[in-house]
Protein backbone atom coordinates (compact mmCIF):
# COMPACT_ATOMS: atom_id res chain seq x y z
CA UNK A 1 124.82 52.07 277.70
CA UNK A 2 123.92 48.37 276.68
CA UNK A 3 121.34 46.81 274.29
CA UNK A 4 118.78 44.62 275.27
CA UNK A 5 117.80 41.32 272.85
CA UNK A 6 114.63 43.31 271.70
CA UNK A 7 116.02 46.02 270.05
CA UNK A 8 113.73 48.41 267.37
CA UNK A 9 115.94 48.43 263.59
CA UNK A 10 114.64 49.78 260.31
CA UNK A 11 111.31 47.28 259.28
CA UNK A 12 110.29 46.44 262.97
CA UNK A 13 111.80 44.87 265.94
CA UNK A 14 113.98 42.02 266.19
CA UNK A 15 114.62 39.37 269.90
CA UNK A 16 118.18 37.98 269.47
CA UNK A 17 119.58 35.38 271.96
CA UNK A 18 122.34 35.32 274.94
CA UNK A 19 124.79 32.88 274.99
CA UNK A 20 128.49 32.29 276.23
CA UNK A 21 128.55 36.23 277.61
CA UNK A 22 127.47 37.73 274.31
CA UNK A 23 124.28 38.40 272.29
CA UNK A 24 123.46 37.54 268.92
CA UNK A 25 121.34 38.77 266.10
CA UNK A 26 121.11 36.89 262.94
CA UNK A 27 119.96 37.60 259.85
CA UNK A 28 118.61 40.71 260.26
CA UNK A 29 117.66 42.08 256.62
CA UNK A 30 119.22 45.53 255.58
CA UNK A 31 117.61 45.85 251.97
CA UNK A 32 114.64 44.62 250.15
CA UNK A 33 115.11 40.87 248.40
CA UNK A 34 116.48 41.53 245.25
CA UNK A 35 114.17 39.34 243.54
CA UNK A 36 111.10 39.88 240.69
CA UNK A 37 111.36 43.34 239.10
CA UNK A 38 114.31 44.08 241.76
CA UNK A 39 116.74 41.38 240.35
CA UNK A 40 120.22 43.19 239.06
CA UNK A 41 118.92 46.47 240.49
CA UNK A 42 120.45 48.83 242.66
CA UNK A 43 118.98 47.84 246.51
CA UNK A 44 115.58 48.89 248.20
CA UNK A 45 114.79 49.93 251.28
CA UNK A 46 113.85 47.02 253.72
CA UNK A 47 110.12 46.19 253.26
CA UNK A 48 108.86 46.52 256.87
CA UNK A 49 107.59 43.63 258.75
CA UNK A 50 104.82 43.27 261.97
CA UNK A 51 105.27 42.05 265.35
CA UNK A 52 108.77 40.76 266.43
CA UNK A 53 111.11 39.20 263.81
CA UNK A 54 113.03 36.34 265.24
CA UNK A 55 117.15 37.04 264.94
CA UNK A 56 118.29 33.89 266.32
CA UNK A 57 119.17 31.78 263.18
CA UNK A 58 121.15 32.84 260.07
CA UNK A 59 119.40 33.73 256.92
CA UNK A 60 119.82 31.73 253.85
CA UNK A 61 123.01 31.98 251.78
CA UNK A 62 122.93 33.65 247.80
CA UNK A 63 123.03 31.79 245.08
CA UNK A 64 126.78 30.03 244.94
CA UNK A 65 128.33 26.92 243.83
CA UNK A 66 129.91 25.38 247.25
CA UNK A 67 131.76 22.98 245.15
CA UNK A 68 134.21 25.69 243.34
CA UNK A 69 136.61 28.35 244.74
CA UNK A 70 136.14 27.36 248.31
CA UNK A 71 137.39 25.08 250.87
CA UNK A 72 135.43 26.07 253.33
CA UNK A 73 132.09 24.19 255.00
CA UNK A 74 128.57 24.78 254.52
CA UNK A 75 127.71 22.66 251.30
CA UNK A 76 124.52 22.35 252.92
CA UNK A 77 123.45 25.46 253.67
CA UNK A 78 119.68 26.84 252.57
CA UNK A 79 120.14 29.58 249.62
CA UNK A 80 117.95 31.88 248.51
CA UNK A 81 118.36 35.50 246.34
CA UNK A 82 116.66 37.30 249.59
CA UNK A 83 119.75 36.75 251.43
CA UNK A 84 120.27 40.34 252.42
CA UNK A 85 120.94 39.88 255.76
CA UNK A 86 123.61 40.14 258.25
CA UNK A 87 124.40 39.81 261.92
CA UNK A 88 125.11 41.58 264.76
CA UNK A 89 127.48 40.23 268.34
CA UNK A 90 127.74 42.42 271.43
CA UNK A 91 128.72 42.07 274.85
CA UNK A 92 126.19 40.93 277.06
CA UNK A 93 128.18 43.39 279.85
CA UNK A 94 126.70 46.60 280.64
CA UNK A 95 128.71 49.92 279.25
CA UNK A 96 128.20 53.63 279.90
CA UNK A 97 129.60 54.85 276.59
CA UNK A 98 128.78 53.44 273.07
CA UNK A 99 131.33 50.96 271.83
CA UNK A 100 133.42 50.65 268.59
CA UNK A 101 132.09 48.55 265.50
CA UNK A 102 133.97 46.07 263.51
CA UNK A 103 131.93 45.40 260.35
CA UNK A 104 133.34 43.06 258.14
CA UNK A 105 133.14 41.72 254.64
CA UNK A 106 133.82 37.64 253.60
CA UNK A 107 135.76 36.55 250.51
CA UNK A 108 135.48 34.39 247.93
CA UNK A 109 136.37 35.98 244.80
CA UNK A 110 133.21 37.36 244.26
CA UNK A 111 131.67 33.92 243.85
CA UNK A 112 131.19 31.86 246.90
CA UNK A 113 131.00 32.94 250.59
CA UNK A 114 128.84 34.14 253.23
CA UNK A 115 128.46 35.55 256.61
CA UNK A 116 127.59 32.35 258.50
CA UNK A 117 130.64 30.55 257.36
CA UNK A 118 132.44 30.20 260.43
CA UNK A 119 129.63 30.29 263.02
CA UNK A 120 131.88 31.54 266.11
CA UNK A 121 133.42 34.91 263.37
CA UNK A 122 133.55 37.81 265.72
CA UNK A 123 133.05 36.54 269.15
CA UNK A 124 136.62 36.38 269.60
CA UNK A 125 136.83 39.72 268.97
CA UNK A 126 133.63 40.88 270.66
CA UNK A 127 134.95 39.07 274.05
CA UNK A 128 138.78 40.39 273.85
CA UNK A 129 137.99 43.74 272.79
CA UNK A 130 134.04 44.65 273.95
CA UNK A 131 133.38 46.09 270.11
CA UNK A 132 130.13 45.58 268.40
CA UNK A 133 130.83 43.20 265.63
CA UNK A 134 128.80 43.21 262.30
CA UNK A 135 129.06 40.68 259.31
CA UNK A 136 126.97 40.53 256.31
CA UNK A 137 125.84 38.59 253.20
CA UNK A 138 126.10 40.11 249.63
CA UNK A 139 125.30 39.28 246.32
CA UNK A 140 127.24 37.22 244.35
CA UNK A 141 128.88 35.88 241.12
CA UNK A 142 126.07 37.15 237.80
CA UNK A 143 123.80 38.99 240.38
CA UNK A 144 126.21 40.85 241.98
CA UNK A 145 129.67 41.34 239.81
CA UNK A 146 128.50 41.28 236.75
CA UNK A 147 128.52 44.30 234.01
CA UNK A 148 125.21 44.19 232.19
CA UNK A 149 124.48 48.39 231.91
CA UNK A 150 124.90 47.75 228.04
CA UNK A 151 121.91 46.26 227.94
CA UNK A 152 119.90 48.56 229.95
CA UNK A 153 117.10 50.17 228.97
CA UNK A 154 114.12 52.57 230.65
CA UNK A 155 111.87 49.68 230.47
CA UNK A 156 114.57 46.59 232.09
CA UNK A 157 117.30 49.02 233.62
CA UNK A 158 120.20 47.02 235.18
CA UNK A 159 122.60 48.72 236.93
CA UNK A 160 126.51 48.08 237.93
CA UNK A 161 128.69 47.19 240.78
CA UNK A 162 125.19 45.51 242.86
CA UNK A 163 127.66 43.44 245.34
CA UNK A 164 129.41 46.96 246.67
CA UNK A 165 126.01 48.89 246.23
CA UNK A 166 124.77 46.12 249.10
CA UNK A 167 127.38 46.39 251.45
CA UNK A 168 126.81 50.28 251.38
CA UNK A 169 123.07 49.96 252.05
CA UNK A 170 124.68 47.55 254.73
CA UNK A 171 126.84 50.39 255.94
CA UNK A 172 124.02 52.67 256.14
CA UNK A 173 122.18 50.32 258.00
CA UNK A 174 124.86 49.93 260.50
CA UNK A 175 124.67 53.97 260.56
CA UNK A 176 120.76 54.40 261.43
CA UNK A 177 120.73 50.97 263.72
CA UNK A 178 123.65 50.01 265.47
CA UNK A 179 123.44 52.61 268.99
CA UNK A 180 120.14 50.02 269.62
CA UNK A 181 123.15 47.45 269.89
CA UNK A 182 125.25 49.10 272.01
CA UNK A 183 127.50 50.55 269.47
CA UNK A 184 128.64 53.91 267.88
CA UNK A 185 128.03 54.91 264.90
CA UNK A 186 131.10 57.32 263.86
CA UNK A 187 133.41 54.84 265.27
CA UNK A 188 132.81 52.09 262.75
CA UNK A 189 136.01 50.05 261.41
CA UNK A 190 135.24 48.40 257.50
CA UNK A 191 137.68 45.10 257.49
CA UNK A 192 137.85 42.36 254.78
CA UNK A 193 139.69 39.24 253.48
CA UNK A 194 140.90 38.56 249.80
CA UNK A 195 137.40 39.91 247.67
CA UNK A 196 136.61 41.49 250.73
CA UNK A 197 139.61 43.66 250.81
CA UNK A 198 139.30 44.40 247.70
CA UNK A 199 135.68 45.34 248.73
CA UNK A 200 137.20 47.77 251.41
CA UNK A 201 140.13 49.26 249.29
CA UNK A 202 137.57 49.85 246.43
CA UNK A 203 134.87 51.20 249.06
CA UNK A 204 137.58 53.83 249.98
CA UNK A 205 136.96 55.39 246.35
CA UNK A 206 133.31 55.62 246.38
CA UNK A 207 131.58 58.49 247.17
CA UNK A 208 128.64 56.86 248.60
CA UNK A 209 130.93 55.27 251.00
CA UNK A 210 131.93 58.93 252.37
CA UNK A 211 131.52 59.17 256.24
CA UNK A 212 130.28 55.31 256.59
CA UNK A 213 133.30 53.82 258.02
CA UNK A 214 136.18 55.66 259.80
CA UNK A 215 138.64 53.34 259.28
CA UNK A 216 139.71 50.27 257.32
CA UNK A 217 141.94 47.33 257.12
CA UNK A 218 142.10 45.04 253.98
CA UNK A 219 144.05 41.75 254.29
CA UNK A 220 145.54 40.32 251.29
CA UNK A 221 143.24 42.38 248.73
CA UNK A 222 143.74 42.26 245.03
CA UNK A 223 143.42 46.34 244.82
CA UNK A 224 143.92 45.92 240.97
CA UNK A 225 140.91 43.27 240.14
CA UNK A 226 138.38 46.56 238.93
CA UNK A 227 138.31 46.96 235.51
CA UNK A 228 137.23 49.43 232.74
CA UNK A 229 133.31 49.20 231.05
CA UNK A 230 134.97 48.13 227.94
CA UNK A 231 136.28 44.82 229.20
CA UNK A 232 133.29 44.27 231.93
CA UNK A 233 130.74 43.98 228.86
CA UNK A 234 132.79 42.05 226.84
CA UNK A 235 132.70 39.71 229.82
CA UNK A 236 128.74 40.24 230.11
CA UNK A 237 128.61 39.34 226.85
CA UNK A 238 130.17 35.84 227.04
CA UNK A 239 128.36 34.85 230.20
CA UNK A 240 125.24 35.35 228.31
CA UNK A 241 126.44 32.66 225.93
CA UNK A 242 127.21 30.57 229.19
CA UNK A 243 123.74 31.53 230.30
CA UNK A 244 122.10 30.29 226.74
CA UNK A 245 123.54 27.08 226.58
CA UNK A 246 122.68 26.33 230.45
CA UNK A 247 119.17 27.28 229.36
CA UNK A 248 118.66 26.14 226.28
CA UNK A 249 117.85 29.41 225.41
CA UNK A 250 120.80 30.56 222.95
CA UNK A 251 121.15 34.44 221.81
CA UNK A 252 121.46 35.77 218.64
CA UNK A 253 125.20 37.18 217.30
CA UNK A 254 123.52 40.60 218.02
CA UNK A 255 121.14 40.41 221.13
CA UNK A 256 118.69 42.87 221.50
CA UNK A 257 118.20 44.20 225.17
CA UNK A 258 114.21 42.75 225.16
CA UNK A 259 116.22 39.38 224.48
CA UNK A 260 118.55 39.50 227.13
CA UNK A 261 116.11 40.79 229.55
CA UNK A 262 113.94 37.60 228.91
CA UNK A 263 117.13 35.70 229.33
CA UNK A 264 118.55 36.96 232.38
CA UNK A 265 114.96 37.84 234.09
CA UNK A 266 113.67 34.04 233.27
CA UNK A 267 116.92 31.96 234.70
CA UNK A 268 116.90 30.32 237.71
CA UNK A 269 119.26 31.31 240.33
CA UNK A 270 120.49 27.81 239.69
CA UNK A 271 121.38 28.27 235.95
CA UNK A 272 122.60 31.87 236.79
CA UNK A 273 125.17 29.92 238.95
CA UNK A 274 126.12 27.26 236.89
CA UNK A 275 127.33 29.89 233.93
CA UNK A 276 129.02 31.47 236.29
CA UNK A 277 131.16 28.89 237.64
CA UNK A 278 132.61 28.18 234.03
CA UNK A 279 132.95 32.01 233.83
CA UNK A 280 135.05 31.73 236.26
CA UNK A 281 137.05 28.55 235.48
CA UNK A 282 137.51 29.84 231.93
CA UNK A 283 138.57 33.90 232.24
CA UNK A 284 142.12 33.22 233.60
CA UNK A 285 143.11 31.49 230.64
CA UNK A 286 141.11 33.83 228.37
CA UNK A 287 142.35 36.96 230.00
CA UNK A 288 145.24 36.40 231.54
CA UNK A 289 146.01 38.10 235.17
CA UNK A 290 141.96 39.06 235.45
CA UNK A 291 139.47 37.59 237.72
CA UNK A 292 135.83 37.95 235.85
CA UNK A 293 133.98 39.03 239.21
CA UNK A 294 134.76 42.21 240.10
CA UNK A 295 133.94 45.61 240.41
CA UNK A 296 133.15 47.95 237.59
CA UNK A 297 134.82 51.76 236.81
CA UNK A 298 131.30 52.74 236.08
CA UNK A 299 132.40 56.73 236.35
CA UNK A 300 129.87 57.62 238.44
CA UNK A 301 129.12 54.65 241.79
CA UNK A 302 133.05 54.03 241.32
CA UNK A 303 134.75 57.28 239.14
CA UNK A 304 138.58 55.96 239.21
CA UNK A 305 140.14 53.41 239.56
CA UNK A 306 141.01 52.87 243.02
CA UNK A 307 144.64 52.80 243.09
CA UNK A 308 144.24 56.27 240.80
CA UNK A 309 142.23 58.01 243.93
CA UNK A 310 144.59 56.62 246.64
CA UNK A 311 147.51 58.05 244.87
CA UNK A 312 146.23 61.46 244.23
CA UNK A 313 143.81 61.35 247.29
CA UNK A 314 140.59 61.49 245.91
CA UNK A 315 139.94 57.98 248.36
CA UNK A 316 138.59 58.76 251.61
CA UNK A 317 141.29 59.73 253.96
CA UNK A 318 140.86 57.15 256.89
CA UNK A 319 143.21 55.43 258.83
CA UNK A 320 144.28 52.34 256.94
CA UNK A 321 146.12 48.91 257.74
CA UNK A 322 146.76 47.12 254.39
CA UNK A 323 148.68 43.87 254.02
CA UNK A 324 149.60 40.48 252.82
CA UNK A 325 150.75 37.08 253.58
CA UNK A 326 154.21 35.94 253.22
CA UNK A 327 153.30 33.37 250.28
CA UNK A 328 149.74 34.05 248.90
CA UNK A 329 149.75 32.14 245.68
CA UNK A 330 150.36 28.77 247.36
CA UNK A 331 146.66 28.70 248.06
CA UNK A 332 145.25 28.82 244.69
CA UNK A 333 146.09 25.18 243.29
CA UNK A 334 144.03 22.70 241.52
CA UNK A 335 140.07 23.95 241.28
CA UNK A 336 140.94 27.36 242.73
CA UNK A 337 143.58 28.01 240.42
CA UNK A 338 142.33 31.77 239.26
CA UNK A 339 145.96 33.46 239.41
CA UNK A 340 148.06 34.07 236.35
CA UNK A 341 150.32 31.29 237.82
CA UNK A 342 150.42 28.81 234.93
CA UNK A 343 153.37 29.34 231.80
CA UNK A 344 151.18 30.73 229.37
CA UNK A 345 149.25 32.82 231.79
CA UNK A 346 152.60 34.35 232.97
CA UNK A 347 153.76 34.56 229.24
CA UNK A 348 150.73 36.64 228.38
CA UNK A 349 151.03 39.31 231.16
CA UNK A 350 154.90 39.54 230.91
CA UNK A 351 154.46 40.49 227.32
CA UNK A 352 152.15 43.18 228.06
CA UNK A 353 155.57 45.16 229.47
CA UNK A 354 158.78 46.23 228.20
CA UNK A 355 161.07 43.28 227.37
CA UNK A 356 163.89 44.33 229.49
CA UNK A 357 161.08 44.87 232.58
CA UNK A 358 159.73 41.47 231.86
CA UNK A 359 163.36 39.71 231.76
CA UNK A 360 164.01 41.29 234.96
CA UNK A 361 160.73 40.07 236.69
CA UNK A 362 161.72 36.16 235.34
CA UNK A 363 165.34 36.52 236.96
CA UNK A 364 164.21 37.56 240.20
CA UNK A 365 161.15 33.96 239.95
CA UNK A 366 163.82 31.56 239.42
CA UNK A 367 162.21 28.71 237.97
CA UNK A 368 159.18 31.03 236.74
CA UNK A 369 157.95 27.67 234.96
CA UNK A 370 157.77 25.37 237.71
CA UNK A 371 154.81 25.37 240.77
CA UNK A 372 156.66 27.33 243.28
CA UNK A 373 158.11 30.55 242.03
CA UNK A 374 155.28 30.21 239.58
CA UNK A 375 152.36 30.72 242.42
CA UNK A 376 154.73 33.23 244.23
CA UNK A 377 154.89 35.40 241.19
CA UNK A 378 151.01 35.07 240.91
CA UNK A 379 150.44 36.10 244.44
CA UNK A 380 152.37 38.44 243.98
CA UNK A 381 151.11 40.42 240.83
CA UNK A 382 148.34 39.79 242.43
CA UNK A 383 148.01 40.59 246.20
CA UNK A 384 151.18 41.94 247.40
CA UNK A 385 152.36 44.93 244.90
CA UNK A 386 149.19 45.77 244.11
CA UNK A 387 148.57 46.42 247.97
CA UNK A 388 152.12 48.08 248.13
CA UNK A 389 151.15 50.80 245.61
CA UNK A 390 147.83 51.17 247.71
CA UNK A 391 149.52 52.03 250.77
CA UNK A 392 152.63 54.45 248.95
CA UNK A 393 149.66 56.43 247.85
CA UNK A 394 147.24 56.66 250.29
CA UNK A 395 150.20 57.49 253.16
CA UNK A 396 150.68 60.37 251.28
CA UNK A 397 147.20 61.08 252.67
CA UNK A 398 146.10 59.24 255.41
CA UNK A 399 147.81 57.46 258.63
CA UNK A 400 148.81 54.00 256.95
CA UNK A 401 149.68 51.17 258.12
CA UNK A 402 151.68 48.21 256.28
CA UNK A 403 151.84 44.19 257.43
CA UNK A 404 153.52 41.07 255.73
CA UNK A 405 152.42 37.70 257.84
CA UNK A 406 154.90 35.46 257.95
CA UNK A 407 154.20 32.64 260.58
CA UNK A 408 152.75 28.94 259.13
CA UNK A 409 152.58 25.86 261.64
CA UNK A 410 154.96 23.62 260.37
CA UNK A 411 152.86 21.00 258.63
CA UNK A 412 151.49 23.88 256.57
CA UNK A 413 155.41 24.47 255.17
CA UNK A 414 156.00 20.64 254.29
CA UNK A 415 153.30 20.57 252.54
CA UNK A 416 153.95 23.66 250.58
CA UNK A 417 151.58 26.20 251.79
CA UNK A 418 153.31 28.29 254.19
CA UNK A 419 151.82 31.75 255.21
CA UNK A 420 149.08 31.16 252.04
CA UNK A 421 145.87 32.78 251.47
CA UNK A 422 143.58 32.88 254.34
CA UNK A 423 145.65 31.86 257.12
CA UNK A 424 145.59 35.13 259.30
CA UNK A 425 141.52 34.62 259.32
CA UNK A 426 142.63 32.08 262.06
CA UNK A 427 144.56 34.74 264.18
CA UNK A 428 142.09 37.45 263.53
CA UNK A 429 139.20 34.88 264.12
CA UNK A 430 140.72 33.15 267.17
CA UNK A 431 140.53 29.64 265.47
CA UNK A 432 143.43 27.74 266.05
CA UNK A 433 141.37 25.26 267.70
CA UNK A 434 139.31 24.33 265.31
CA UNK A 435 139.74 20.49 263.73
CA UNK A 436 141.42 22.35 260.67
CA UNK A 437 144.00 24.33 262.78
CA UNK A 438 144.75 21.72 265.09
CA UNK A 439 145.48 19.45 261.90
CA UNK A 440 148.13 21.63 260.64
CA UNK A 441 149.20 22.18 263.55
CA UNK A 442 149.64 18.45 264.05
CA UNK A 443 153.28 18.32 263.97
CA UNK A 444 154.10 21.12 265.92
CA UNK A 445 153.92 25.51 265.54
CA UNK A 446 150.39 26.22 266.70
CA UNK A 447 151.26 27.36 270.50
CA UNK A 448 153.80 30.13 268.20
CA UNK A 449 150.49 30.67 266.07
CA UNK A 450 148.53 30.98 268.92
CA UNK A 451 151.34 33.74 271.06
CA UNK A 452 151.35 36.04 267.36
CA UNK A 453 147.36 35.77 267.15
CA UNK A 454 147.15 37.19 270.20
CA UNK A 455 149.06 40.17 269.35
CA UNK A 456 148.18 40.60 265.79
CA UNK A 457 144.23 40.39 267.45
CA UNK A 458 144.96 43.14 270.00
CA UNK A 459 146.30 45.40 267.14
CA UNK A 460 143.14 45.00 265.07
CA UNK A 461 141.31 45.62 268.20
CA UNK A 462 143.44 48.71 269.23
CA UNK A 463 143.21 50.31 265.67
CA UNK A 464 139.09 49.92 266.05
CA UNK A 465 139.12 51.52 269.00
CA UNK A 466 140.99 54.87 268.29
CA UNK A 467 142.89 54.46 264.95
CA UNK A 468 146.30 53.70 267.09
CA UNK A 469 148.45 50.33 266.82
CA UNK A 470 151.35 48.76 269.13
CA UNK A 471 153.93 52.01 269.34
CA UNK A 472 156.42 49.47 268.08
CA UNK A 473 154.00 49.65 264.37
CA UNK A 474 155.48 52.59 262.63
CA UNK A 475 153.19 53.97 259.88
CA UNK A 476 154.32 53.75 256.40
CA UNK A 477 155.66 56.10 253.69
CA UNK A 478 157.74 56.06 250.43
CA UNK A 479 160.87 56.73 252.05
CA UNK A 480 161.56 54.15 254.54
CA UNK A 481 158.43 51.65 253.47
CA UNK A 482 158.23 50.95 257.33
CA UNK A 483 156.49 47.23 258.15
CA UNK A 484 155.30 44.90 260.36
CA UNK A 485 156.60 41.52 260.13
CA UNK A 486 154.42 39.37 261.94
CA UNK A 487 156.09 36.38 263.04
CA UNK A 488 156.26 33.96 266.30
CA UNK A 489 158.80 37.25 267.03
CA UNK A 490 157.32 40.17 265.31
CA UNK A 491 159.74 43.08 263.87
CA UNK A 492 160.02 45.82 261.26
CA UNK A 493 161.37 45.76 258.30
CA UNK A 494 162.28 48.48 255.98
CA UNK A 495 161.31 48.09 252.68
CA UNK A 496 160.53 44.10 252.53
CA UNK A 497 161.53 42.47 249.03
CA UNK A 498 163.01 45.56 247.62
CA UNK A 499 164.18 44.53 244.37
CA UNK A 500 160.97 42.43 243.28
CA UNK A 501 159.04 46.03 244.28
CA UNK A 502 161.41 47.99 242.30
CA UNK A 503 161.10 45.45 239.42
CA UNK A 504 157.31 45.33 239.44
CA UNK A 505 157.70 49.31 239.93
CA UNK A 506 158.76 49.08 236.19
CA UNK A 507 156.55 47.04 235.23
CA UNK A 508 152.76 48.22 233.49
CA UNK A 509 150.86 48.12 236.63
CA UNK A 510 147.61 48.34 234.87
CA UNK A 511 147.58 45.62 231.85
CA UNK A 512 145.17 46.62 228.94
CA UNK A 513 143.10 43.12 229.81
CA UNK A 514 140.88 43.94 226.32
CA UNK A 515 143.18 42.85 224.58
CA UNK A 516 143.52 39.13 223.36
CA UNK A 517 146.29 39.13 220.88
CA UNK A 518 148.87 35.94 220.68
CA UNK A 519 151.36 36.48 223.26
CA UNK A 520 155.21 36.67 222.50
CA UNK A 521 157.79 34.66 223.73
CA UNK A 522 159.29 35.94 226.89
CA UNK A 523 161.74 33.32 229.02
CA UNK A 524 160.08 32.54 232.08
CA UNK A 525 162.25 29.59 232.59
């Protein structure tokens, strides 16, 4: 079966557009705006609409600060808190059986992003591997990753963890819509970058989440950035004293919920995003190895931490594919520098641990002082052994999968970069020929790029198919640590950096981030 480009969808009936073999649907709405009374509250239903809806152009972006955290386009683009919307590509060619979905979720640290950053996301993978593909917006930064449940009352409830509460009610629109796009339901693959890995891998350990997705794949997630009530409303409360001094409107020592209420309920979405962006530029320092944004242990929407639930299977037992990139600190320098990868950031979380744990960290980051081994130890407290312990426990449980990508062009590793942050969006995205690709590819690499793309594309498609990968991918488990190098010559590798995993093994894995004290002195030289 096949979908027209009228197609009936909870609220009404939406006409999408044909183009370049494919159809489109943009910015269909899965919730109610989350504005008025609705603003920091769980989502709606969709308020239903007459007539036909027009899904050819994207809706508006949320409220975000294009000039932070992001090096991506779209300065420009129209923002508005009703941006619960996302979009839908198919095949324009006729099928007799309902196809896979691929729905997935942007990063952006919880602060910046959207789902019409790279216009031509999906089609790649819509016209290689004839899946439905399904991207969304979400809220962001204050409205959507911020604790404020201390303040809540019967009168002004607010309620936690509103960014992942979306992309379920986006999930469950997928769930009651998608077979009027051609596509199937039960057979729906959750896959997301940076925040949105950590989106999927936290998704896997709600229970809401149960029997929306039947498989996942997080690339380079920080597994570990979801934290405990008692540090999220300390962090509420200082982005309230952000929020006073962008409005002129200062609180009290002591606020009293009516106060903050007024406070929060009066802001403009522009104020709301201006204390956030110094929320953001100021928690790394303040709490060291934290990222402000991010999901809440609430104990009831999320009930464990997520790494807890993959180890002793209490997270949904799908098929996973979990990995990293070969250097994924290198990324964060200069305005994006979040990451403990400064000297006294690193000095504060390395004396959180043992001294002899901590000593043994430094010797294996040469030169823990200086940029290099400084951003690889970042990226990797980070991204890599967080996502290491995620896939040890969850193969205990589930078919798992394990990837390090390796390949850069070789601009990218004169200048430093390498295989950073990001850079497998343009295999998995079939973008090497965009201006930016072809730049870095300027002196040479991107045919290479182009070859692995190819196959590291078919094995995303594969997986979303039927769960499977190439029969060279062996899963993973905590004997052999089995993975996928993926390379201009892909191979496996048994347990990849051993002795940096066994060092981090030793080391606290979950930092108490409440507390503040004066670090020690621990040689990171």
């Amino acid at each position: 079966m096949t979908s027209g480009l009228l197609v009936e969808v909870t609220g009404g009936r939406v006409q999408g557009i044909a183009s370049r073999g494919l159809r489109f649907w943009r910015g269909l709405p899965y919730a109610a705006p989350p504005v008025g009374d609705l603003r920091l509250r769980a989502p709606r239903p969709v308020v239903p609409w007459t007539g036909v809806r027009d899904a050819s152009t994207f809706g508006p972006i949320v409220p975000q600060d294009r000039r932070s955290l992001t090096v991506a386009s779209g300065a420009g683009d129209p923002q508005s808190e009703d941006g619960l919307t996302l979009n839908v590509i198919a095949p324009s060619t006729a099928s007799d059986r309902l196809r896979p979905v691929m729905v997935y979720v942007h990063g952006g640290a919880y602060a910046v992003g959207s789902s019409r950053e790279m216009p031509t996301q999906g089609e790649g993978l819509v016209h290689d591997g004839g899946v439905v593909f399904v991207n969304l917006n979400y809220r962001l930064g204050a409205l959507g990753f911020l604790d404020f449940t201390r303040y809540s009352t019967p009168e002004r409830p607010f309620e936690s963890n509103l960014g992942l509460r979306d992309m379920v009610a986006a999930l469950e629109w997928v769930r009651d819509n998608i077979r009027g796009f051609g596509g199937d339901p039960d057979n729906v693959t959750l896959f997301g970058e940076s925040a949105g890995a950590n989106a999927v891998t936290t998704l896997m350990a709600v229970p809401s989440a149960a029997g929306l997705f039947a498989r996942a794949i997080a690339e380079s997630s920080p597994p570990e950035a979801v934290y405990p009530p008692e540090l999220t409303s300390v962090w509420a409360r200082d982005y309230l004293e952000l929020l006073g001094a962008v409005t002129a409107r200062p609180l009290g020592a002591d606020p009293t919920p009516a106060e903050v209420a007024q406070l929060l309920d009066s802001a403009t979405p522009q104020q709301l995003v201006a204390a956030t962006s110094r929320m953001v530029r100021e928690t790394p320092d303040r709490v060291p190895g934290t990222i402000a944004l991010c999901p809440v242990i609430d104990g009831d929407f999320l009930p464990e931490r997520p790494v807890d639930a993959f180890a002793d299977g209490t997270a949904h037992r799908v098929p996973l594919i979990i990995g990293t990139n070969d250097r994924e600190g290198s990324f964060f320098r200069g305005r994006i520098d979040i990451l403990a990868s400064t000297p006294s950031r690193i000095r504060a979380i390395l004396t959180r641990t043992p001294r002899a744990a901590a000593q043994r960290l430094a010797r294996l980051y040469p030169g823990l002082s200086k940029p290099r081994a400084a951003a690889d130890f970042a990226g990797d407290y980070t991204f890599w052994y967080p996502s290491v312990r995620v896939a040890e426990g969850h193969s205990r449980h589930a078919p798992t999968y394990a990837y390090r990508f390796d390949l850069a062009p070789r601009l990218a590793r004169l200048i430093g970069l390498d295989a950073t942050h990001g850079i497998e969006l343009f295999a998995i995205f079939d973008l090497v020929r965009t201006p930016y690709a072809r730049a870095m590819g300027a002196l040479g690499g991107i045919r290479a790029f182009d070859r692995t793309a190819r196959r590291m594309r078919m094995n995303w498609l594969r997986f979303a198919h039927d769960g499977t990968v190439d029969a060279g991918w062996p899963t993973y488990d905590e004997e052999r640590r089995r993975t996928l190098i993926i390379d201009a010559d892909d191979r496996i590798e048994e347990d990849p950096n051993r002795e940096r995993r066994e060092a981090w093994a030793a080391f606290v894995p979950h930092l108490p981030e409440t507390e503040r004290a004066q670090p020690q002195r621990v040689d990171a030289a």
